[in-house]
PDB file of N, CA and C in Angstrom:
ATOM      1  N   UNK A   1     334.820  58.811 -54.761  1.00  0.00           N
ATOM      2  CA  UNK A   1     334.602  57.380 -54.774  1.00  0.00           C
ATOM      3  C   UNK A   1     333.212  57.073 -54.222  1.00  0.00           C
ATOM      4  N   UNK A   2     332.338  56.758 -55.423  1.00  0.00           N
ATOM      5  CA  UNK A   2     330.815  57.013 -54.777  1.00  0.00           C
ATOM      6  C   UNK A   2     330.868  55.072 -54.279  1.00  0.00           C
ATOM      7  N   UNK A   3     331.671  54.135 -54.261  1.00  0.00           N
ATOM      8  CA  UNK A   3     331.368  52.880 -53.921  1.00  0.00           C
ATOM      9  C   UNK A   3     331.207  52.855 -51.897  1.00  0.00           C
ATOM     10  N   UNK A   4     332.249  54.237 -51.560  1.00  0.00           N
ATOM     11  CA  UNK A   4     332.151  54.232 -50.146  1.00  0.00           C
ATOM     12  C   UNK A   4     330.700  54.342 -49.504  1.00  0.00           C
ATOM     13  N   UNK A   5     329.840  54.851 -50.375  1.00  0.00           N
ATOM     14  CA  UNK A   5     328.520  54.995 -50.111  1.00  0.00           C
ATOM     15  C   UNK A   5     327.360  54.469 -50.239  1.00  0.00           C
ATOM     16  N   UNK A   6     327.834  53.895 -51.599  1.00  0.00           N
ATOM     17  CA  UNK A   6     326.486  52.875 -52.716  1.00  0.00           C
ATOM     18  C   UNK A   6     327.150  51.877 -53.582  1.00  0.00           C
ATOM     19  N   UNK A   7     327.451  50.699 -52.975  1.00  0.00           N
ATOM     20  CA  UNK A   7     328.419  49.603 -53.437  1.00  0.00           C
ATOM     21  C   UNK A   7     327.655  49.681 -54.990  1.00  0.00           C
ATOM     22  N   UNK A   8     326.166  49.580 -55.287  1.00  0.00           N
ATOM     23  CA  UNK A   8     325.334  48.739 -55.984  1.00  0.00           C
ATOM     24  C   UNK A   8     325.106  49.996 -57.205  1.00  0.00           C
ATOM     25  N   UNK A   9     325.440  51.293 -56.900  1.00  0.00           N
ATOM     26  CA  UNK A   9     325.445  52.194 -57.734  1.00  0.00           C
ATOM     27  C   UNK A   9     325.949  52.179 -59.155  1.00  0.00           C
ATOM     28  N   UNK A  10     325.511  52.553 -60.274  1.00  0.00           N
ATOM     29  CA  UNK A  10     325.977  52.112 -61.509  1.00  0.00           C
ATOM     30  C   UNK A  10     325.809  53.840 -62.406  1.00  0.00           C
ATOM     31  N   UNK A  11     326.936  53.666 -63.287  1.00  0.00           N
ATOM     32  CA  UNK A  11     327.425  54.863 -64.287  1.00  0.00           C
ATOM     33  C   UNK A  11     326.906  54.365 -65.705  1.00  0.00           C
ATOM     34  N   UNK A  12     325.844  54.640 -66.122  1.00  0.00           N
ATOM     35  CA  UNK A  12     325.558  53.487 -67.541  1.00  0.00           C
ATOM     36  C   UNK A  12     325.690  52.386 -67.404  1.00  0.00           C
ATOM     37  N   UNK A  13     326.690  51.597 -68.030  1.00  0.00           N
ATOM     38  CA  UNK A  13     326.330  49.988 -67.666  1.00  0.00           C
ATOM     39  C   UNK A  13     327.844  49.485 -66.498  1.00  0.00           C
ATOM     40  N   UNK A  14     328.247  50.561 -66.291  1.00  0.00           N
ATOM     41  CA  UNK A  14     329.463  50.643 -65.206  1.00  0.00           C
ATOM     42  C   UNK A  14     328.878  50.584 -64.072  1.00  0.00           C
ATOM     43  N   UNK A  15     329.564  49.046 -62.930  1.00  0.00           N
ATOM     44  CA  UNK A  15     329.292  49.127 -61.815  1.00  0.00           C
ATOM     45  C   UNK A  15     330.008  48.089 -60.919  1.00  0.00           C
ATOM     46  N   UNK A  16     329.991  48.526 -59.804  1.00  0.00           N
ATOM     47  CA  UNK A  16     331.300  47.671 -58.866  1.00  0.00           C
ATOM     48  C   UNK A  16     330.610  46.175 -58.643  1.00  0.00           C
ATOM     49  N   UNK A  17     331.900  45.053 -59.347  1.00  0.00           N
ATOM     50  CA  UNK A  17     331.089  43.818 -59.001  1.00  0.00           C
ATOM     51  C   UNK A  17     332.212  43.059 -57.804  1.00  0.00           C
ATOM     52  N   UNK A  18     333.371  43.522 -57.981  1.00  0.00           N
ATOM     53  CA  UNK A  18     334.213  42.822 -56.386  1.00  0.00           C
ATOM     54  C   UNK A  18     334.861  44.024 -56.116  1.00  0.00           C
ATOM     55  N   UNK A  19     335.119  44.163 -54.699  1.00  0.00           N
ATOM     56  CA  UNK A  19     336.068  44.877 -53.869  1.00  0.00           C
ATOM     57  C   UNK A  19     336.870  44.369 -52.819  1.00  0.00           C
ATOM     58  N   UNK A  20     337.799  44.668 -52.604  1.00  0.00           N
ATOM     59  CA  UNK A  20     338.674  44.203 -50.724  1.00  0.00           C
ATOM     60  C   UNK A  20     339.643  45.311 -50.582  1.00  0.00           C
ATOM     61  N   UNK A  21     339.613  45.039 -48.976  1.00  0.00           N
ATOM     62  CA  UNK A  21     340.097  45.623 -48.043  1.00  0.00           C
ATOM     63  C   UNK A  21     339.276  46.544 -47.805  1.00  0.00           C
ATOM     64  N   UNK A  22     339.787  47.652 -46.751  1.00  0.00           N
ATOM     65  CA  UNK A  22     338.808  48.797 -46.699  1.00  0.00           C
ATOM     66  C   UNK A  22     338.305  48.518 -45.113  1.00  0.00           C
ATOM     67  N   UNK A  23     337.390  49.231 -44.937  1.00  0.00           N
ATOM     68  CA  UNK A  23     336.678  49.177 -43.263  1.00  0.00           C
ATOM     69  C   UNK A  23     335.500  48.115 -43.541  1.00  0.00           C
ATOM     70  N   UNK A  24     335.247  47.834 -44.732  1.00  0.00           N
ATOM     71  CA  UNK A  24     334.136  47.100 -45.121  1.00  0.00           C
ATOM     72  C   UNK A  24     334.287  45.755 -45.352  1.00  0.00           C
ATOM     73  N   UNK A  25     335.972  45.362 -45.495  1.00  0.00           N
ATOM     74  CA  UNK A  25     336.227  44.359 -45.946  1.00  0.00           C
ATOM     75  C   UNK A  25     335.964  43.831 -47.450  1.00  0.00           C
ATOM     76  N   UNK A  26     335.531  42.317 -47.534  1.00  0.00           N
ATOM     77  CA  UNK A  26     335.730  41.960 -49.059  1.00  0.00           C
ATOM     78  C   UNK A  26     333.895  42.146 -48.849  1.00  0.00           C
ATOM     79  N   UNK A  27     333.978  42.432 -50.602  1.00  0.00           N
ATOM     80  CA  UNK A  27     332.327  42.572 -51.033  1.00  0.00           C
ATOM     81  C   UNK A  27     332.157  41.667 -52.516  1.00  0.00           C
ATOM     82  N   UNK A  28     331.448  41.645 -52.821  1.00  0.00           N
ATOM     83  CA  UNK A  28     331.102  40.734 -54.332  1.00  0.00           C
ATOM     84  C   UNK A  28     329.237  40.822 -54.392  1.00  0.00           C
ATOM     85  N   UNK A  29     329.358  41.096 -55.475  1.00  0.00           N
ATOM     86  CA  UNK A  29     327.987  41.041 -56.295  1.00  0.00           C
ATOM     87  C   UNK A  29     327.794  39.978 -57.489  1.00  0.00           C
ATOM     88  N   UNK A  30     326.424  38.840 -57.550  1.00  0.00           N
ATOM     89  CA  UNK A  30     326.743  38.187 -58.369  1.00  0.00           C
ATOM     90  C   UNK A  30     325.374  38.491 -59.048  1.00  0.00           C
ATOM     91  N   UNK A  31     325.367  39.101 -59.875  1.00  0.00           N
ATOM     92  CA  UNK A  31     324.194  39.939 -60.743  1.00  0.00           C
ATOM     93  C   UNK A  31     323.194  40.318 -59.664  1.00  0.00           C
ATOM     94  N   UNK A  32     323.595  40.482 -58.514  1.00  0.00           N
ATOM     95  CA  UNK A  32     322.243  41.401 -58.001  1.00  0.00           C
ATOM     96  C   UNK A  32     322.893  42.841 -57.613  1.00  0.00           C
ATOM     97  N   UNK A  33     321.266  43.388 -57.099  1.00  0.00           N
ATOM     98  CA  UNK A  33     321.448  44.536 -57.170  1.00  0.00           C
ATOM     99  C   UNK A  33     320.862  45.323 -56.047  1.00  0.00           C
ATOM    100  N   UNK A  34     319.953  44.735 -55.153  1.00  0.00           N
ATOM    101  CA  UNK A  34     319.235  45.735 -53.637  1.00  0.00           C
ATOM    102  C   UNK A  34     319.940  44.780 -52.176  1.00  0.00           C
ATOM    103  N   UNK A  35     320.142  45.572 -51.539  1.00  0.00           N
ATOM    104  CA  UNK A  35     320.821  44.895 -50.507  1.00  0.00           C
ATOM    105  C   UNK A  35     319.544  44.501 -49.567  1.00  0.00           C
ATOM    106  N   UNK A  36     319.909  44.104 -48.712  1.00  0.00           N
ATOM    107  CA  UNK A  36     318.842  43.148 -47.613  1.00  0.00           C
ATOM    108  C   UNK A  36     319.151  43.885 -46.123  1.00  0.00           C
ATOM    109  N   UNK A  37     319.005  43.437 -44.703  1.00  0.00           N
ATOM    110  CA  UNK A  37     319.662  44.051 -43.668  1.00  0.00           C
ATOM    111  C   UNK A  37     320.812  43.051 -43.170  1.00  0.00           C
ATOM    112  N   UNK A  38     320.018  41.559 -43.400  1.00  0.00           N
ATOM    113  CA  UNK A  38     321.655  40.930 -42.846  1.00  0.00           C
ATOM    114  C   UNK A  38     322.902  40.441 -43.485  1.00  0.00           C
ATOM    115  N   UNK A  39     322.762  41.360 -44.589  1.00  0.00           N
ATOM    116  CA  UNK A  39     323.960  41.420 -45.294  1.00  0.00           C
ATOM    117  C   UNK A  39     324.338  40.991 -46.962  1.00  0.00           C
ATOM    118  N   UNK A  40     322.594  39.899 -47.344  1.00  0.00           N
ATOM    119  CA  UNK A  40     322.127  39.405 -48.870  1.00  0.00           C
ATOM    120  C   UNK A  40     322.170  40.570 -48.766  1.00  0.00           C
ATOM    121  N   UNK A  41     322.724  40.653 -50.529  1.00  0.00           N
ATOM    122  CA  UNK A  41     321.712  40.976 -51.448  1.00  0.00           C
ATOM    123  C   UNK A  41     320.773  40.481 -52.436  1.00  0.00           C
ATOM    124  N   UNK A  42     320.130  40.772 -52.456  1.00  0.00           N
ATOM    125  CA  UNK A  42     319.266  40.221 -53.672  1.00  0.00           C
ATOM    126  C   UNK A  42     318.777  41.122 -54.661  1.00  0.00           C
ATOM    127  N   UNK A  43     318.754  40.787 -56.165  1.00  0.00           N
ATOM    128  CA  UNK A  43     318.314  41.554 -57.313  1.00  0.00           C
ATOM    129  C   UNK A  43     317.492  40.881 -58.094  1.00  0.00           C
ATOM    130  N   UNK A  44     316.869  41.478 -59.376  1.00  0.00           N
ATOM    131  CA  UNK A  44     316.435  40.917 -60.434  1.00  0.00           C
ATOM    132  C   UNK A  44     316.523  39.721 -61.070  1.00  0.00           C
ATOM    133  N   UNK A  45     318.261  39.798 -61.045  1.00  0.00           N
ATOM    134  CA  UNK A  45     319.227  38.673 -61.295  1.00  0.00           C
ATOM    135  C   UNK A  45     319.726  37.605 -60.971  1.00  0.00           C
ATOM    136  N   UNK A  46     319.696  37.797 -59.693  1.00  0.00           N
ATOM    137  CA  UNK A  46     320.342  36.836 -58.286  1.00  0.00           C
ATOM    138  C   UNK A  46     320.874  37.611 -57.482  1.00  0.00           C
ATOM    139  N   UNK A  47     322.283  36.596 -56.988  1.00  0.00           N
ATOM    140  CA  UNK A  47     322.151  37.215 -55.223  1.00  0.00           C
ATOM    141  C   UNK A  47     323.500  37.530 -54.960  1.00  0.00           C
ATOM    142  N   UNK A  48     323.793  38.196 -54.301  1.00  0.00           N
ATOM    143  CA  UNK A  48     325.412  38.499 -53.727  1.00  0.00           C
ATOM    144  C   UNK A  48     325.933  38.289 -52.308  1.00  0.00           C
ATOM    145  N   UNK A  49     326.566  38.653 -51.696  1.00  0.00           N
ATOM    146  CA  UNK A  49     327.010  39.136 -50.913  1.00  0.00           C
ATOM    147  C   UNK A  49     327.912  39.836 -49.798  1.00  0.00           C
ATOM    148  N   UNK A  50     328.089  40.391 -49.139  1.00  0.00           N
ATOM    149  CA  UNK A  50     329.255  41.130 -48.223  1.00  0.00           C
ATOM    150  C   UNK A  50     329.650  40.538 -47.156  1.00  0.00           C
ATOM    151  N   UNK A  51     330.611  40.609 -46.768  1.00  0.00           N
ATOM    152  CA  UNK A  51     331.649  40.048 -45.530  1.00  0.00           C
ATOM    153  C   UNK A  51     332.365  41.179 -45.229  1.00  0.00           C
ATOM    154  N   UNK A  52     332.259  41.254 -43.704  1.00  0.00           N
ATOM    155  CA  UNK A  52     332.781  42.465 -43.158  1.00  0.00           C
ATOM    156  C   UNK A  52     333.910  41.662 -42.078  1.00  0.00           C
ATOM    157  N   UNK A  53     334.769  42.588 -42.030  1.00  0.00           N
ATOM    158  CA  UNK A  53     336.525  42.328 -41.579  1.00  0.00           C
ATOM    159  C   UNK A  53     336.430  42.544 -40.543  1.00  0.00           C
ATOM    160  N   UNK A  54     336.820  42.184 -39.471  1.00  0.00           N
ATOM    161  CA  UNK A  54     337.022  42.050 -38.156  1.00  0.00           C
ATOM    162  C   UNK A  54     338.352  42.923 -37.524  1.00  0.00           C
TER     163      UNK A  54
END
């Protein structure tokens, strides 16, 4: 499960756009693609972002 490592990672045009649960909590990507440090991401496309679970 390469998402435990590289949410933003893609297989051809295959790539993780929501997830939950986990140690990471819920995640979502909304056409982007480089992460930021406080938690944006931002891409080409636009912007996403992660929420981490308490």
């Amino acid at each position: 499960m390469v998402k435990a490592v590289e949410r933003t990672m893609r297989i051809g045009n295959i790539r993780l756009v929501y997830k939950s649960g986990g140690k990471s909590g819920e995640w979502r990507v909304e056409n982007g693609e480089e992460r930021v440090e406080n938690g944006e991401w931002r891409g080409e496309n636009g912007e996403g972002r992660m929420e981490r679970r308490e």
